[in-house]
PDB file of N, CA and C in Angstrom:
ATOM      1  N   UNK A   1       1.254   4.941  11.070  1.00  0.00           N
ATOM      2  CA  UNK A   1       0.875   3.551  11.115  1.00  0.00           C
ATOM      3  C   UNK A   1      -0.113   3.317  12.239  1.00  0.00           C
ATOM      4  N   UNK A   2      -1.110   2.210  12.019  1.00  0.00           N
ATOM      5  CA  UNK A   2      -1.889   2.262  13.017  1.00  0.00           C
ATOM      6  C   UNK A   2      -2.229   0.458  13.472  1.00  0.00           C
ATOM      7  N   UNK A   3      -1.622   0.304  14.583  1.00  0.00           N
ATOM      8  CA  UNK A   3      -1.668  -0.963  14.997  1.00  0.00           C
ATOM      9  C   UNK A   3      -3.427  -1.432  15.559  1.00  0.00           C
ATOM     10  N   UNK A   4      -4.029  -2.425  14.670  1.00  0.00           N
ATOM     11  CA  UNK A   4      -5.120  -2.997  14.616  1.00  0.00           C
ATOM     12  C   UNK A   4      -4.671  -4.690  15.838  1.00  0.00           C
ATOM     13  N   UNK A   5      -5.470  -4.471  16.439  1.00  0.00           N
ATOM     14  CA  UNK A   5      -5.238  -5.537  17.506  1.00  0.00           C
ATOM     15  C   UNK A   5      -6.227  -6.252  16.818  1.00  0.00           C
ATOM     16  N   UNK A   6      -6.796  -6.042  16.590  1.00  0.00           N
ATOM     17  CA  UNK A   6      -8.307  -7.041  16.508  1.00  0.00           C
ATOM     18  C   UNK A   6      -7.964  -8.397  15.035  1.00  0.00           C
ATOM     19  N   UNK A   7      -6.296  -8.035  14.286  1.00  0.00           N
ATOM     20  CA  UNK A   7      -6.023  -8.828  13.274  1.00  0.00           C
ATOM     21  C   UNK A   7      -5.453  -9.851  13.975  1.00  0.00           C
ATOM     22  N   UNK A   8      -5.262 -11.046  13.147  1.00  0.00           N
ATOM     23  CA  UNK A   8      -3.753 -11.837  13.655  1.00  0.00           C
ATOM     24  C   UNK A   8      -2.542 -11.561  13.478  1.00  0.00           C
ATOM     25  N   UNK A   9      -1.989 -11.710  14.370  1.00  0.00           N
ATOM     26  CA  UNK A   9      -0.649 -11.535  14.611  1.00  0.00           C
ATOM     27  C   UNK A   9      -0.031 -10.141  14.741  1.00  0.00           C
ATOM     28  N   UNK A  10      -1.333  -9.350  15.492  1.00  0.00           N
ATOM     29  CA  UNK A  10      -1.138  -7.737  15.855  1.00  0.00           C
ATOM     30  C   UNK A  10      -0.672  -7.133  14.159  1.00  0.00           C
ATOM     31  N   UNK A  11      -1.289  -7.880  13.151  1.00  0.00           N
ATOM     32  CA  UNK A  11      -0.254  -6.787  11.798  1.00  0.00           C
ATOM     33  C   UNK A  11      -0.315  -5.383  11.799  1.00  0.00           C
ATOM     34  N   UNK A  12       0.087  -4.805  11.228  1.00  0.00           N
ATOM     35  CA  UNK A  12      -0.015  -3.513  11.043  1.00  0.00           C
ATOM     36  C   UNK A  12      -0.052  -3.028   9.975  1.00  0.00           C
ATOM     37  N   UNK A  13      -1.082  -2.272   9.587  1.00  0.00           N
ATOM     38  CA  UNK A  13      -1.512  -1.573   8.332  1.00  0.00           C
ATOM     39  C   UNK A  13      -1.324   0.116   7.991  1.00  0.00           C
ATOM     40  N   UNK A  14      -0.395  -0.119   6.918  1.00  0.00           N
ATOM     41  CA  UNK A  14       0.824   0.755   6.370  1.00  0.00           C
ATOM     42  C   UNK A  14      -0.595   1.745   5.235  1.00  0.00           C
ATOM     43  N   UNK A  15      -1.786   1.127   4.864  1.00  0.00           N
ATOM     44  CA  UNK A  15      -2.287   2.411   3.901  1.00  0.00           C
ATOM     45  C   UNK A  15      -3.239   1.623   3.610  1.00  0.00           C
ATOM     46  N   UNK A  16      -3.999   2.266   2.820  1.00  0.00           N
ATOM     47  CA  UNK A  16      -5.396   1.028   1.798  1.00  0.00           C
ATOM     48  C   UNK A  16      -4.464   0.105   0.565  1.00  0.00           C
ATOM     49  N   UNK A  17      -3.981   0.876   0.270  1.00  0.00           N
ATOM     50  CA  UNK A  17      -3.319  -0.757  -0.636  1.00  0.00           C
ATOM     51  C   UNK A  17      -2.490  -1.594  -0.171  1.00  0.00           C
ATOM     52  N   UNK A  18      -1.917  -1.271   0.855  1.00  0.00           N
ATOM     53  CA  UNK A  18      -1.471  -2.508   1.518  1.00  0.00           C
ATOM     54  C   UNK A  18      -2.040  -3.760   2.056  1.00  0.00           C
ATOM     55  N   UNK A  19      -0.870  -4.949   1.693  1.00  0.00           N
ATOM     56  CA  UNK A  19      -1.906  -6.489   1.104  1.00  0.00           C
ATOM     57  C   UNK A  19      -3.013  -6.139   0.518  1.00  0.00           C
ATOM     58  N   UNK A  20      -3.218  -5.541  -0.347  1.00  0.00           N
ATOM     59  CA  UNK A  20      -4.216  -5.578  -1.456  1.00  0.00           C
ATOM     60  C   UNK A  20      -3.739  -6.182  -2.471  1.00  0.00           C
ATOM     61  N   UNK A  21      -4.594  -7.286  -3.029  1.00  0.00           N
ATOM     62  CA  UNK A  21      -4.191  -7.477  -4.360  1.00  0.00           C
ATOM     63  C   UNK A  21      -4.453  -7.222  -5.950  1.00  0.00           C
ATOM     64  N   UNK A  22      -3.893  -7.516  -6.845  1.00  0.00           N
ATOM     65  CA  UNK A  22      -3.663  -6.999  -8.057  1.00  0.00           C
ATOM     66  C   UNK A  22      -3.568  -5.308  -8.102  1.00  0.00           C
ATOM     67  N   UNK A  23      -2.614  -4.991  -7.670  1.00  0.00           N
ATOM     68  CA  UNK A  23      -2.092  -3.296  -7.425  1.00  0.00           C
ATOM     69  C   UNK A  23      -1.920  -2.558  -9.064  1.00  0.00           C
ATOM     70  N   UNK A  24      -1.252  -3.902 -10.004  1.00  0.00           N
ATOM     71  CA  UNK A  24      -1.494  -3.161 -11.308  1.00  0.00           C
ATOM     72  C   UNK A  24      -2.831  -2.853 -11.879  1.00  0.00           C
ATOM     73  N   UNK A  25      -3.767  -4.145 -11.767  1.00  0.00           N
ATOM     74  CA  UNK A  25      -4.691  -3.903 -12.152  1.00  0.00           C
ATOM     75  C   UNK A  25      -5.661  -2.683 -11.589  1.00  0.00           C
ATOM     76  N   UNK A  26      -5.394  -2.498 -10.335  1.00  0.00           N
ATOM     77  CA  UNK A  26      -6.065  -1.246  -9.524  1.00  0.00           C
ATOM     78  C   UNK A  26      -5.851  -0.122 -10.209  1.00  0.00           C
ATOM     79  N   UNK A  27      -4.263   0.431 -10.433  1.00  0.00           N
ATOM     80  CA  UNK A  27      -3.865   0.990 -10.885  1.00  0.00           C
ATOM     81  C   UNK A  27      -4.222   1.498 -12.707  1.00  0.00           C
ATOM     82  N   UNK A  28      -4.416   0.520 -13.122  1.00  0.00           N
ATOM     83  CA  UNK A  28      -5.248   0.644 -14.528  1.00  0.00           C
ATOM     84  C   UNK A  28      -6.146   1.171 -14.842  1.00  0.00           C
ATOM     85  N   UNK A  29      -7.047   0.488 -13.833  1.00  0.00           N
ATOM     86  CA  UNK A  29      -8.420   0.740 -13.742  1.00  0.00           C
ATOM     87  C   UNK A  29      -8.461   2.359 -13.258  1.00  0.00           C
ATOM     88  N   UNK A  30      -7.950   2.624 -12.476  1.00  0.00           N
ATOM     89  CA  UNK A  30      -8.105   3.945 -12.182  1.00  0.00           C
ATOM     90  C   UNK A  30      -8.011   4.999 -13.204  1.00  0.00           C
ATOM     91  N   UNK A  31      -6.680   4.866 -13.430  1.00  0.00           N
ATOM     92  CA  UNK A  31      -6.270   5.417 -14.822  1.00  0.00           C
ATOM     93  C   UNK A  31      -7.082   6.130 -15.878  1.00  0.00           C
ATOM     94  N   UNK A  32      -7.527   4.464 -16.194  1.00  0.00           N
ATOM     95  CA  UNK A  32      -8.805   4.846 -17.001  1.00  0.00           C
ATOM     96  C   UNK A  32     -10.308   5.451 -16.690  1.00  0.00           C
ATOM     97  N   UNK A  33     -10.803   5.169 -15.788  1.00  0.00           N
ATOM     98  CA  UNK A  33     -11.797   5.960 -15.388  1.00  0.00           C
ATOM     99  C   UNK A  33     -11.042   7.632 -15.075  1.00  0.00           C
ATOM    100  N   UNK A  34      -9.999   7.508 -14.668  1.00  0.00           N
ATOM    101  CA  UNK A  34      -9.916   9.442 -14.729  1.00  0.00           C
ATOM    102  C   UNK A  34      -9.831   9.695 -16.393  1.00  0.00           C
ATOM    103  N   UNK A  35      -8.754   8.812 -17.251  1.00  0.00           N
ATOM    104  CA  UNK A  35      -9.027   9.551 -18.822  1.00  0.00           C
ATOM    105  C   UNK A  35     -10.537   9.624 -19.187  1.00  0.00           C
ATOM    106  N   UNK A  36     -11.145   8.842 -18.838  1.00  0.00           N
ATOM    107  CA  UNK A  36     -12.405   8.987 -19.397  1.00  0.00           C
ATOM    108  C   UNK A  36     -12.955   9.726 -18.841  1.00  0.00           C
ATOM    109  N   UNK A  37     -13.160  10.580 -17.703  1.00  0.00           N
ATOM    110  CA  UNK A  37     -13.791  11.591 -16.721  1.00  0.00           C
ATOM    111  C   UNK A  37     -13.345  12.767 -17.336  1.00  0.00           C
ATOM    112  N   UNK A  38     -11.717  12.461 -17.696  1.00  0.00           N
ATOM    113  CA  UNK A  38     -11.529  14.323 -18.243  1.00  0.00           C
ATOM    114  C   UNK A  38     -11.579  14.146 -19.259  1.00  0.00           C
ATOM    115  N   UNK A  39     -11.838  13.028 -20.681  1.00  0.00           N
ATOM    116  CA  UNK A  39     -12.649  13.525 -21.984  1.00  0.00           C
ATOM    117  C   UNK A  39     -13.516  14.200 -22.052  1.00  0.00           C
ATOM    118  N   UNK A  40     -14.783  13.719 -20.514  1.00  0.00           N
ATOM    119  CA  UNK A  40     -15.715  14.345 -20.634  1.00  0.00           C
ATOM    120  C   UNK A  40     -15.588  15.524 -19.954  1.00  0.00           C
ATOM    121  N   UNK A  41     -14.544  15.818 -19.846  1.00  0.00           N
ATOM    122  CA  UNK A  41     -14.645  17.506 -19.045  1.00  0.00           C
ATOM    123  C   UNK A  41     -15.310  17.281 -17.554  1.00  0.00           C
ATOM    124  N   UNK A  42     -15.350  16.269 -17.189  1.00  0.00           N
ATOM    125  CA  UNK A  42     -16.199  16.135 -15.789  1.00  0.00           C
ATOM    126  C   UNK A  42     -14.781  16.288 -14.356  1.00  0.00           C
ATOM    127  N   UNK A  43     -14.942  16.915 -13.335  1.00  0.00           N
ATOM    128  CA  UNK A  43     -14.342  17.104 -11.792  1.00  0.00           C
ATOM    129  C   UNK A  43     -14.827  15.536 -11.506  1.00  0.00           C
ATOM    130  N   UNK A  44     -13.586  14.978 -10.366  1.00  0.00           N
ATOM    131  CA  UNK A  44     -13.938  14.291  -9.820  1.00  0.00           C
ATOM    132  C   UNK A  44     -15.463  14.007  -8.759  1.00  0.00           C
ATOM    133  N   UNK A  45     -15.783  15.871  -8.469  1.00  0.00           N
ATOM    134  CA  UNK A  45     -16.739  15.990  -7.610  1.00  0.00           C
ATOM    135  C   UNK A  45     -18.117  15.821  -8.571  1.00  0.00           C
ATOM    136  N   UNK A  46     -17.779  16.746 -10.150  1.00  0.00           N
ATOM    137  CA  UNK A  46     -18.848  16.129 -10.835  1.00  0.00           C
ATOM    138  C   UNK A  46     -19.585  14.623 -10.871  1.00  0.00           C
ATOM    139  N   UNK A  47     -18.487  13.859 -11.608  1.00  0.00           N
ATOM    140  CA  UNK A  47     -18.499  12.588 -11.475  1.00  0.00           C
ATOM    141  C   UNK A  47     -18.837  11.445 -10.237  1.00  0.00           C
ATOM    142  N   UNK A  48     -18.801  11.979  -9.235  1.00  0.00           N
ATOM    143  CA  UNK A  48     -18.877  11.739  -8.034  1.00  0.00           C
ATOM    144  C   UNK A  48     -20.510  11.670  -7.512  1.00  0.00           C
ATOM    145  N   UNK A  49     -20.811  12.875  -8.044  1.00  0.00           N
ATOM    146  CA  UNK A  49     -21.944  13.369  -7.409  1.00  0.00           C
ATOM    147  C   UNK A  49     -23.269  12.896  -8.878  1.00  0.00           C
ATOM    148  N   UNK A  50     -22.817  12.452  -9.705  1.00  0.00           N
ATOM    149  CA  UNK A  50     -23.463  11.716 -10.779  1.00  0.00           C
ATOM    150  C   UNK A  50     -24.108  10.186 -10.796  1.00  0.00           C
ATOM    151  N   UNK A  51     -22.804   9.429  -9.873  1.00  0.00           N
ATOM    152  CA  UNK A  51     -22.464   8.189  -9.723  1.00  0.00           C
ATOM    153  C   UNK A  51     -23.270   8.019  -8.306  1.00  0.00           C
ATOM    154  N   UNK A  52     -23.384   8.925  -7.527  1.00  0.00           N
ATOM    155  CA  UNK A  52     -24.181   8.765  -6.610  1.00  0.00           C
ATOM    156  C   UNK A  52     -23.133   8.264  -5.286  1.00  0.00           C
ATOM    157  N   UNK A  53     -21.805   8.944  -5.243  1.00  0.00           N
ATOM    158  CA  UNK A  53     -20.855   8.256  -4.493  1.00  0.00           C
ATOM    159  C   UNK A  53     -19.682   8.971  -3.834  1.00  0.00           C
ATOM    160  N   UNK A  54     -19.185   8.663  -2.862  1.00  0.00           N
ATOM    161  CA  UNK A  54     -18.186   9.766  -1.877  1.00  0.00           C
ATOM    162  C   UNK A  54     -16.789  10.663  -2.722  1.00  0.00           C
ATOM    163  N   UNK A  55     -16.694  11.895  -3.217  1.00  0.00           N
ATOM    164  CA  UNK A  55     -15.337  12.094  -3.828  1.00  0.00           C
ATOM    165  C   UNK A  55     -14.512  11.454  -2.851  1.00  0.00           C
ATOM    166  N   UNK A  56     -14.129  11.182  -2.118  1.00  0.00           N
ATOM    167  CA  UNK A  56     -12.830  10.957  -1.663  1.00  0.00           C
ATOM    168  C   UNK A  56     -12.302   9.321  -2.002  1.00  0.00           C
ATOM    169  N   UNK A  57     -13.740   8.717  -2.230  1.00  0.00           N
ATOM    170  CA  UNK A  57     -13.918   7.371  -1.916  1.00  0.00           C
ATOM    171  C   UNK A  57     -13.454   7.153  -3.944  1.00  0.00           C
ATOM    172  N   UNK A  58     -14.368   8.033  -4.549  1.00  0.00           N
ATOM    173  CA  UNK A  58     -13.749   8.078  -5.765  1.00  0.00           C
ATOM    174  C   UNK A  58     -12.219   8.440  -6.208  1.00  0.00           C
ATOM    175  N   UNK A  59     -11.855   9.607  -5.664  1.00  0.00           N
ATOM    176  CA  UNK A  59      -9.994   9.227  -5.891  1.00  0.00           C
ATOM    177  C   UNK A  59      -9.275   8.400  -5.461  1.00  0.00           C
ATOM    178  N   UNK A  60      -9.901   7.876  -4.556  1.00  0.00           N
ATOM    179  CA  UNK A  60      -9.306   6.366  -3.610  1.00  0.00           C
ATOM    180  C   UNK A  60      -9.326   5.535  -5.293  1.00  0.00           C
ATOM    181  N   UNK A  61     -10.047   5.224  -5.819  1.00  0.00           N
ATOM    182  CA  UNK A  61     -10.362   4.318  -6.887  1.00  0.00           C
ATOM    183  C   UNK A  61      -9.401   4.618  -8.124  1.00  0.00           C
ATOM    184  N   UNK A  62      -9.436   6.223  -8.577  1.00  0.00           N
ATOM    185  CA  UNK A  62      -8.795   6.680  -9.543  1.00  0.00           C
ATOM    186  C   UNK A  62      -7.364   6.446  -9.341  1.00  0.00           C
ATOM    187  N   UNK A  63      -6.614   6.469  -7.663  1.00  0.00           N
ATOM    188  CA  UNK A  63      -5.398   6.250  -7.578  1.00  0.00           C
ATOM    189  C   UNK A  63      -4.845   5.159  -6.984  1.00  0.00           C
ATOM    190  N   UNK A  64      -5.759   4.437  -7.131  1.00  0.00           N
ATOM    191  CA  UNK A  64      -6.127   2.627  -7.028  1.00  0.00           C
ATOM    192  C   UNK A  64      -5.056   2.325  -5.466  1.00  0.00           C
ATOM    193  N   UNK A  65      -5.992   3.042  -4.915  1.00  0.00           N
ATOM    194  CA  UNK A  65      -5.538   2.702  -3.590  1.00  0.00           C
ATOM    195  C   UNK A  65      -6.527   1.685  -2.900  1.00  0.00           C
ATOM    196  N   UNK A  66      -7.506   1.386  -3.287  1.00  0.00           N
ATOM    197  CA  UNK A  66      -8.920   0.413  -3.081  1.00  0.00           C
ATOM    198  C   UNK A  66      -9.216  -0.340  -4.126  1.00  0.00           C
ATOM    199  N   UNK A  67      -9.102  -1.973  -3.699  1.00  0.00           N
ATOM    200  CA  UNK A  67     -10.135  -2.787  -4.480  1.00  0.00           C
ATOM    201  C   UNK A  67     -11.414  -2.213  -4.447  1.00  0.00           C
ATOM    202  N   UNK A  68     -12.456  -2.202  -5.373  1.00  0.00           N
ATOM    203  CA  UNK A  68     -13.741  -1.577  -5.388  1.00  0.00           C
ATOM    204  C   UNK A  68     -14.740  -2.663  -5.777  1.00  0.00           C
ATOM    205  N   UNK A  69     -15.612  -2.502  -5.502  1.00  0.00           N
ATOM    206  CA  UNK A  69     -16.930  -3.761  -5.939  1.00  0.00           C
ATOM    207  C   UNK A  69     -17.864  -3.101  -7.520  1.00  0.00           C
ATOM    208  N   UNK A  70     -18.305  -4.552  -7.981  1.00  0.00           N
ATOM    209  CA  UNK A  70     -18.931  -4.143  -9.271  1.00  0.00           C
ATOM    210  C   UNK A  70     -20.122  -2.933  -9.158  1.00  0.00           C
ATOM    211  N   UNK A  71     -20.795  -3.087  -7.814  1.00  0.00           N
ATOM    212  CA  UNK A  71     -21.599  -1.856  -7.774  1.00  0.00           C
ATOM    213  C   UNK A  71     -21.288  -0.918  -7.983  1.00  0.00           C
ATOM    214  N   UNK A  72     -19.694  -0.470  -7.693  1.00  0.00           N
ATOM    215  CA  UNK A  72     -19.651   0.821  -7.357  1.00  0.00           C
ATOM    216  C   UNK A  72     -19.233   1.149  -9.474  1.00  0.00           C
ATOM    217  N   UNK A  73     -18.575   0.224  -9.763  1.00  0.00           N
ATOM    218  CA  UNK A  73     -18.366   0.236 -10.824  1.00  0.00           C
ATOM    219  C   UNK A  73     -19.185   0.358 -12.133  1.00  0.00           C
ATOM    220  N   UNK A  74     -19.972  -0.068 -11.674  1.00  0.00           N
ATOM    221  CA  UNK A  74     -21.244   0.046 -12.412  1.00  0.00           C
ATOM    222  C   UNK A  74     -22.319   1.584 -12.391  1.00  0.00           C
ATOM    223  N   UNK A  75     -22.018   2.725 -11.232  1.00  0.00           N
ATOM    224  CA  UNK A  75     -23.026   3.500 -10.883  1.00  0.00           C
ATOM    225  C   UNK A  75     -21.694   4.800 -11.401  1.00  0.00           C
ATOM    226  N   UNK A  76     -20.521   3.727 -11.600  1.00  0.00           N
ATOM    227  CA  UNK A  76     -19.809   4.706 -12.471  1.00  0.00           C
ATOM    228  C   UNK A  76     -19.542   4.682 -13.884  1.00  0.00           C
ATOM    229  N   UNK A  77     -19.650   3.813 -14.025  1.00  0.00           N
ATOM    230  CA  UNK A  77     -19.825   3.411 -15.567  1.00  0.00           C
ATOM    231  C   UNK A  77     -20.656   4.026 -16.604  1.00  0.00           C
ATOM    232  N   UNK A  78     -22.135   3.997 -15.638  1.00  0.00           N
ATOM    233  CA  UNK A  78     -23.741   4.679 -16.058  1.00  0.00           C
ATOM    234  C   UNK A  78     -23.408   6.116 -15.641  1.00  0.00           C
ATOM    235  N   UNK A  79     -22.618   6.953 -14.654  1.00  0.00           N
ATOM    236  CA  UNK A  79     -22.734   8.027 -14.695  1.00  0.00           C
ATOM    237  C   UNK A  79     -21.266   8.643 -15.712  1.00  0.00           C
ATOM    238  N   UNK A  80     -20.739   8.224 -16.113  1.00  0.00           N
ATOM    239  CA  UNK A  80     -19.743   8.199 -17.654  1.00  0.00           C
ATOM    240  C   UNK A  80     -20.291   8.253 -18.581  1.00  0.00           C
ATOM    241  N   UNK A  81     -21.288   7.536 -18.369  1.00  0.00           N
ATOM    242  CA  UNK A  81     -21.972   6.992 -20.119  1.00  0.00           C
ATOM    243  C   UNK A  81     -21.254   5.757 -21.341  1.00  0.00           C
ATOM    244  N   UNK A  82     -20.406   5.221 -20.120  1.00  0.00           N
ATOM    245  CA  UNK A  82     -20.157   3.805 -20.887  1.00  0.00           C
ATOM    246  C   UNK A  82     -20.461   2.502 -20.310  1.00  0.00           C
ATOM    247  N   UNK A  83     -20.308   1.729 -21.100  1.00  0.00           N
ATOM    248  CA  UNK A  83     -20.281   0.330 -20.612  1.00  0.00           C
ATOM    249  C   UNK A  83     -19.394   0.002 -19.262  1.00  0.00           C
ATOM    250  N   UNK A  84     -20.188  -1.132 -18.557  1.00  0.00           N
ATOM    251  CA  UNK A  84     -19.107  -1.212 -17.566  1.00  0.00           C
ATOM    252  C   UNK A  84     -17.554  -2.000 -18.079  1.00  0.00           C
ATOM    253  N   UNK A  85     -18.029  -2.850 -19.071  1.00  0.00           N
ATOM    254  CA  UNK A  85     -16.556  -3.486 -19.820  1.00  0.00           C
ATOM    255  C   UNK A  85     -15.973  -2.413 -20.300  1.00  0.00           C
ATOM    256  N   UNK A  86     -16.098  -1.497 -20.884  1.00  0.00           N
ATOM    257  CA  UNK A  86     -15.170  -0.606 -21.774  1.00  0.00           C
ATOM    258  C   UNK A  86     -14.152   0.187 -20.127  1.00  0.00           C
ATOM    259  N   UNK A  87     -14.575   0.213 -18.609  1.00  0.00           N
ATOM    260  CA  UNK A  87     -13.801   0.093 -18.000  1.00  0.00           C
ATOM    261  C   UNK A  87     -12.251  -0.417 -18.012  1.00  0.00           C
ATOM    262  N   UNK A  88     -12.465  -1.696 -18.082  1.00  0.00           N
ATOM    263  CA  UNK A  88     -11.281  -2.926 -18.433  1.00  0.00           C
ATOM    264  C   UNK A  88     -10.904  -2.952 -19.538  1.00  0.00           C
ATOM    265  N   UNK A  89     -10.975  -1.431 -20.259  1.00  0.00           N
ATOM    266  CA  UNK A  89      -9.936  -1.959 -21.539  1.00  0.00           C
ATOM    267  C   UNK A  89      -8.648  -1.195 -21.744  1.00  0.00           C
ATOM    268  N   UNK A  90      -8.128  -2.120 -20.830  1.00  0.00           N
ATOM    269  CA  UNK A  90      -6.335  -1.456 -20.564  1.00  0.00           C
ATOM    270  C   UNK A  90      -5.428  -2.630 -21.213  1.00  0.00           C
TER     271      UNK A  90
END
């Protein structure tokens, strides 16, 4: 655990998904971008390095330990070869 002074009320932050919200939906989302990574036979590092983006920062996503922004979603989407909606279809 690592005590952040600089929050209110000294909190303390237990991991990246902690107080994060929608944990299912994180969780979905991840999901699905790994089924769809190993249809295509692609490594996370493949995929990674397609998308133009950190592996580590990418399994962070796949095991929805991080809210993620549409950018990043999008430079993964295009390096998949799908739509960024067909993401969200859980």
């Amino acid at each position: 655990m690592v005590k952040c002074g600089n929050l209110q009320d000294n909190k303390v932050m237990r991991g990246y998904a902690q107080d994060n919200p929608f944990p299912r939906e994180r969780k979905l989302l991840g999901e699905k971008i790994k089924s769809i990574r190993e249809k295509k036979k692609l490594t996370q590092e493949d995929l990674a390095d397609k998308a133009g983006i950190d592996v580590s920062y990418l399994a962070k996503i796949e095991n929805g330990y991080v809210n993620t922004t549409i950018r990043y979603l999008i430079k993964i989407s295009r390096a998949l070869g799908v739509k960024a909606k067909d993401l969200f279809e859980f």
